[in-house]
Protein backbone atom coordinates (compact mmCIF):
# COMPACT_ATOMS: atom_id res chain seq x y z
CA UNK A 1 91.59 71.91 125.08
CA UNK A 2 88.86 69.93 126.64
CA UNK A 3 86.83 73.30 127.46
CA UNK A 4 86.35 74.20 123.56
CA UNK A 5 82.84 75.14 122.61
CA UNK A 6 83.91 77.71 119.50
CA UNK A 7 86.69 77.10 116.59
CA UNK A 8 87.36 79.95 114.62
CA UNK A 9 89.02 79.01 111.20
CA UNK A 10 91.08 81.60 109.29
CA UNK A 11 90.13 81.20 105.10
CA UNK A 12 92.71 82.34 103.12
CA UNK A 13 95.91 79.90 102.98
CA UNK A 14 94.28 78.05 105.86
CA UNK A 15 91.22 76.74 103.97
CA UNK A 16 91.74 77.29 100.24
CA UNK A 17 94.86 78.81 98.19
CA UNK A 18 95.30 82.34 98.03
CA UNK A 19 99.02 83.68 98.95
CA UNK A 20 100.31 82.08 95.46
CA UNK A 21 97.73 83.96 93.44
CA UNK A 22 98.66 87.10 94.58
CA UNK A 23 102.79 86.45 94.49
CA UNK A 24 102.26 85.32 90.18
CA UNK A 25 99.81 88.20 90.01
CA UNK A 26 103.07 90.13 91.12
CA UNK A 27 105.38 88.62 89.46
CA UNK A 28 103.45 89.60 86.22
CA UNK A 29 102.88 92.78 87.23
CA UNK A 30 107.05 93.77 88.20
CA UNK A 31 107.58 91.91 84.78
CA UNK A 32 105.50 94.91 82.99
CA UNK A 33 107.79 97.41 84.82
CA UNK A 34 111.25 95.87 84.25
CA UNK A 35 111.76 98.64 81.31
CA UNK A 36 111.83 101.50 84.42
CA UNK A 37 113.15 98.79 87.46
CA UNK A 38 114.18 95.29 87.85
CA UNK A 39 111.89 93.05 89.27
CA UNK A 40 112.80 92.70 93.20
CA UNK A 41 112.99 96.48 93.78
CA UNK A 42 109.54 96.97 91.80
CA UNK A 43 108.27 94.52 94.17
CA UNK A 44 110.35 96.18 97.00
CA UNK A 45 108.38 99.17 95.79
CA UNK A 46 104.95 97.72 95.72
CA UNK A 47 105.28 96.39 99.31
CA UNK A 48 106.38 99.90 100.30
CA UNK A 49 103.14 100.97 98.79
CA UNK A 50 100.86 98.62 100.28
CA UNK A 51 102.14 99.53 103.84
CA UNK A 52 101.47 103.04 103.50
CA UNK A 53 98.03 102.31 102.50
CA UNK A 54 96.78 99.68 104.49
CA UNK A 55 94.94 101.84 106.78
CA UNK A 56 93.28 103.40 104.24
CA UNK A 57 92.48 100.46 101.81
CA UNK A 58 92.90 97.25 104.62
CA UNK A 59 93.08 93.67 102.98
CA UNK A 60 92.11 91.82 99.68
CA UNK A 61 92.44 92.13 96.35
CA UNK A 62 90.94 95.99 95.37
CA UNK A 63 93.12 97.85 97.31
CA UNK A 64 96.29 95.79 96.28
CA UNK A 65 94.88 97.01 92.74
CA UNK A 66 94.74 100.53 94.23
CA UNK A 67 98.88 99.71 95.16
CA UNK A 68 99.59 98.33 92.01
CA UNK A 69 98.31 101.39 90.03
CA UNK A 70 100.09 103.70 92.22
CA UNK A 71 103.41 102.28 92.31
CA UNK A 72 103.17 102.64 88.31
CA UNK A 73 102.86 106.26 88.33
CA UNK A 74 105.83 106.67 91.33
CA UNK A 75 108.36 104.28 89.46
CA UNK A 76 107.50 105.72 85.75
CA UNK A 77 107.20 109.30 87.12
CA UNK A 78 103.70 109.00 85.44
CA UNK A 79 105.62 108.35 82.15
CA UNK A 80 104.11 105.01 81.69
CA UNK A 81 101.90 104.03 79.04
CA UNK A 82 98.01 103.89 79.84
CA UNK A 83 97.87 100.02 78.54
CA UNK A 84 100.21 99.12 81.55
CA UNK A 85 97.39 100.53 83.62
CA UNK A 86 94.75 98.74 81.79
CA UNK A 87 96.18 95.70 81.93
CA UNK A 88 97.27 96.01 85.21
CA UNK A 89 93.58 96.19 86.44
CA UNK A 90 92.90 93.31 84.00
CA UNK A 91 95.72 91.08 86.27
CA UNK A 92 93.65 92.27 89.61
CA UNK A 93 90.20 91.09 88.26
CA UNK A 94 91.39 87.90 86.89
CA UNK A 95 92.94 87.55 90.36
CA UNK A 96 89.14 88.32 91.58
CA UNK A 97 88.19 85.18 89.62
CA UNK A 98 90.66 82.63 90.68
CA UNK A 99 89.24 79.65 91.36
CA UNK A 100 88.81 77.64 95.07
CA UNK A 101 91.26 75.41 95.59
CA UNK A 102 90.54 73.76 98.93
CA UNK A 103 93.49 72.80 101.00
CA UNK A 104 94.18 69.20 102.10
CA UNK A 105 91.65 67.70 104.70
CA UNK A 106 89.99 70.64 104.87
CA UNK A 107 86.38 69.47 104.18
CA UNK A 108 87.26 66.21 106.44
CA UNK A 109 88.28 68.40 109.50
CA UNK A 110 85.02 70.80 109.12
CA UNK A 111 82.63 67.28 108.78
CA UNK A 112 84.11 66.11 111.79
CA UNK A 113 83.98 68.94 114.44
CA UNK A 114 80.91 70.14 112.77
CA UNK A 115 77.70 69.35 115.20
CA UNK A 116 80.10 69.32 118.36
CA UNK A 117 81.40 72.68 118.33
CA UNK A 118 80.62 75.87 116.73
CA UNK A 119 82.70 76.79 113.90
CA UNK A 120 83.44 80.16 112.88
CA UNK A 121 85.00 81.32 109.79
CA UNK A 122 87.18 84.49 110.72
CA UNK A 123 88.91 86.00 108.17
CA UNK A 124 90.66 89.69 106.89
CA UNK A 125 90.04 90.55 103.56
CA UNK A 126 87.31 92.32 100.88
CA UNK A 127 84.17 91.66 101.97
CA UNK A 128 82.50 91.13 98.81
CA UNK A 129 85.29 88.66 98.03
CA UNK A 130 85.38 86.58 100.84
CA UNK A 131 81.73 86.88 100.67
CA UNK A 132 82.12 85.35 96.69
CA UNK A 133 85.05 82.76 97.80
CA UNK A 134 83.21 81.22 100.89
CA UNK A 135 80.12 80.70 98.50
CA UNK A 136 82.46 78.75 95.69
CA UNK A 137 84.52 76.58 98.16
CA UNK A 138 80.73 74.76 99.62
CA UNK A 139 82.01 75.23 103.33
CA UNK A 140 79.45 77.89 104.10
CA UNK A 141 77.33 74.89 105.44
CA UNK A 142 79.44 73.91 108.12
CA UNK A 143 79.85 77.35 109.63
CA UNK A 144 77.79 78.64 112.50
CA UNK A 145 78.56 82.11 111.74
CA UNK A 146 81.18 84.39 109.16
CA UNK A 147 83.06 86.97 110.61
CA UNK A 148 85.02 89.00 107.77
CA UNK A 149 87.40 91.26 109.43
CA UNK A 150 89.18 94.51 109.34
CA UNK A 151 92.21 93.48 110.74
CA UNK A 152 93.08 90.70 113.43
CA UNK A 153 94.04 92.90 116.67
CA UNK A 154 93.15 92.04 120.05
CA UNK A 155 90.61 94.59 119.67
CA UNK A 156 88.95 92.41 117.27
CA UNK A 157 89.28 89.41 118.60
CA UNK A 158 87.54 90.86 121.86
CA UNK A 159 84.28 91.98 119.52
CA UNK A 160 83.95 88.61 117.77
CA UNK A 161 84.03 87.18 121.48
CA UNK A 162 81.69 89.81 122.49
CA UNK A 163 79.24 89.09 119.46
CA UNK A 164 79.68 85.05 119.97
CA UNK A 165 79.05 85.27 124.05
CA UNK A 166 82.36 83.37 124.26
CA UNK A 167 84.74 83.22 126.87
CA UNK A 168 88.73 83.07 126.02
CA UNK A 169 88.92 79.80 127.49
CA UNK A 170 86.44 78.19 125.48
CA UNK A 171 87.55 79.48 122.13
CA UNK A 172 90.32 78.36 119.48
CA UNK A 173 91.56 79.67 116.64
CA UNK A 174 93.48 77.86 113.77
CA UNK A 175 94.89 79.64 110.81
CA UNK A 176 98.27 80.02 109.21
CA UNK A 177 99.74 83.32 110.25
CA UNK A 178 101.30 83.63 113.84
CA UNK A 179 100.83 87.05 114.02
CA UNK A 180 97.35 87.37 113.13
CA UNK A 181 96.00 84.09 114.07
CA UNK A 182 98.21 83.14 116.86
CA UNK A 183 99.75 86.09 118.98
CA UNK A 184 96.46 88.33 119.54
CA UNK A 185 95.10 84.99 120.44
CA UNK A 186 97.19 84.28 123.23
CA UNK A 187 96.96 87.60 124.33
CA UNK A 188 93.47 87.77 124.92
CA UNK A 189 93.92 84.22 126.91
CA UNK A 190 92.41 81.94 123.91
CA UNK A 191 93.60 79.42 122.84
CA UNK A 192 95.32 78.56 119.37
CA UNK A 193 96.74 76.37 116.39
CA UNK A 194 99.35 77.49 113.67
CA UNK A 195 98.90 75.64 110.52
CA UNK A 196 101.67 76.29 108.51
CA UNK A 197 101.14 77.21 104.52
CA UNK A 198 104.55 77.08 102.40
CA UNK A 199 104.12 80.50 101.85
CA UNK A 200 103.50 83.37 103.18
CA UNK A 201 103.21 87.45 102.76
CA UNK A 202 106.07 89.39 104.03
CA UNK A 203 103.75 91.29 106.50
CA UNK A 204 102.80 88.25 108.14
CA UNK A 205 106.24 87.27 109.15
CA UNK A 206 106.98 86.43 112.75
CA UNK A 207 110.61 85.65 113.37
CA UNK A 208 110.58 84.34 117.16
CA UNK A 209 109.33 81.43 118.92
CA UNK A 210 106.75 80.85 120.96
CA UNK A 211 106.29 79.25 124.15
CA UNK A 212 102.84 79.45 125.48
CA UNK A 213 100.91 76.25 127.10
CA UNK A 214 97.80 77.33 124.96
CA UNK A 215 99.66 77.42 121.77
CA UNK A 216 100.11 74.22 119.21
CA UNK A 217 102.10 74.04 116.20
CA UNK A 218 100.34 71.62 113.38
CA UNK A 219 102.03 69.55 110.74
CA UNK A 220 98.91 70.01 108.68
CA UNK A 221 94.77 70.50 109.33
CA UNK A 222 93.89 67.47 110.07
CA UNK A 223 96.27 67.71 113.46
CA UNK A 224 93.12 69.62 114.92
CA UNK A 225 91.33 66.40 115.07
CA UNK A 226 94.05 64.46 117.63
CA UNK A 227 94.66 68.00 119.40
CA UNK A 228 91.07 68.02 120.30
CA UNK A 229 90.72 64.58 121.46
């Protein structure tokens, strides 16, 4: 990787906590419904939800609010009681004000390369709050430029090349999902480094290996620094 210039960071589970926020924000939530369901097929039934809408809504925290209320009204046949909805938006804004738990070696990793690369932060999610997380965690210094994303196709990985001037071969991305951080990446000819979180959403899943000479598989953050020397 000695012809890096850019290194594109993903935020959420790759810089600060996120993915267990929203799984006890769910696990609340089915606990509200278990008079109509039990638990794993309300959740089954809130991922169902989310799926359906994430063209409409995308990623972050409002439209999984938008899911939440909706798979209410399918699983009680609108029989359920208005203070399930109520709180139910009370469990999404609370989840709005979680605080930023940076990772391990995060701040460490972004000192170091900052100055001899340019680091991007390139994330999915609500703009507003990425926007409002970025601003609490204090990394917002050591980023050359934010990109909050749609969605992480090859498509978009092409623009934010296209807005940085950036060839493929001089860019890397690191994040924790292998199929948004990792396999558009290749595609495109980039290269990149999984980071593994101990969990992760279902939609992220990506069940076989990959071989790829521009790929690297990191114990933890800080494996960016000896990758790069």
């Amino acid at each position: 990787m000695k012809d890096i210039k850019v290194i594109a960071f993903d935020a959420d589970d790759t810089l600060w906590v996120n993915e267990p926020y929203f799984q006890d924000t769910e696990r609340k939530f089915c606990e509200m419904l278990e008079d109509f369901l039990p638990h794993h097929t309300v959740s089954q039934e809130l991922f169902k939800t989310e799926m359906k809408n994430l063209s409409l809504y995308g990623y972050g925290v409002k439209g999984f609010i938008l899911c939440m209320i909706e798979t209410i009204c399918r699983v009680t046949e609108n029989t359920a009681d208005i203070k399930i909805i109520e709180k139910t938006i009370a469990l999404g804004q609370e989840l709005l004000q979680k605080p930023i738990e940076l990772l391990e070696g995060v701040e460490q990793v972004l000192a170091q390369l900052n100055g001899g690369y340019r680091l991007v932060m390139a994330t999915k999610g609500d703009l507003l709050d990425q926007e409002r997380k970025l601003l609490k965690s204090g990394l917002e210094k050591y980023f050359h430029h934010i990109e909050i994303m749609s969605d992480k196709n090859v498509p978009d990985y092409l623009k934010l090349l296209k807005r940085l001037d950036c060839k493929p071969e001089h860019f890397l991305m690191v994040g924790n999902s292998l199929k948004s951080d990792v396999l558009p990446i290749l595609e495109i000819g980039a290269y990149a480094v999984h980071v593994p979180y101990h969990t992760t959403w279902m939609h992220e899943d990506v069940s076989h290996s990959i071989a790829n000479q521009k790929f690297f598989e990191a114990k933890n953050i800080l494996d960016i620094l000896s990758f790069l020397r």
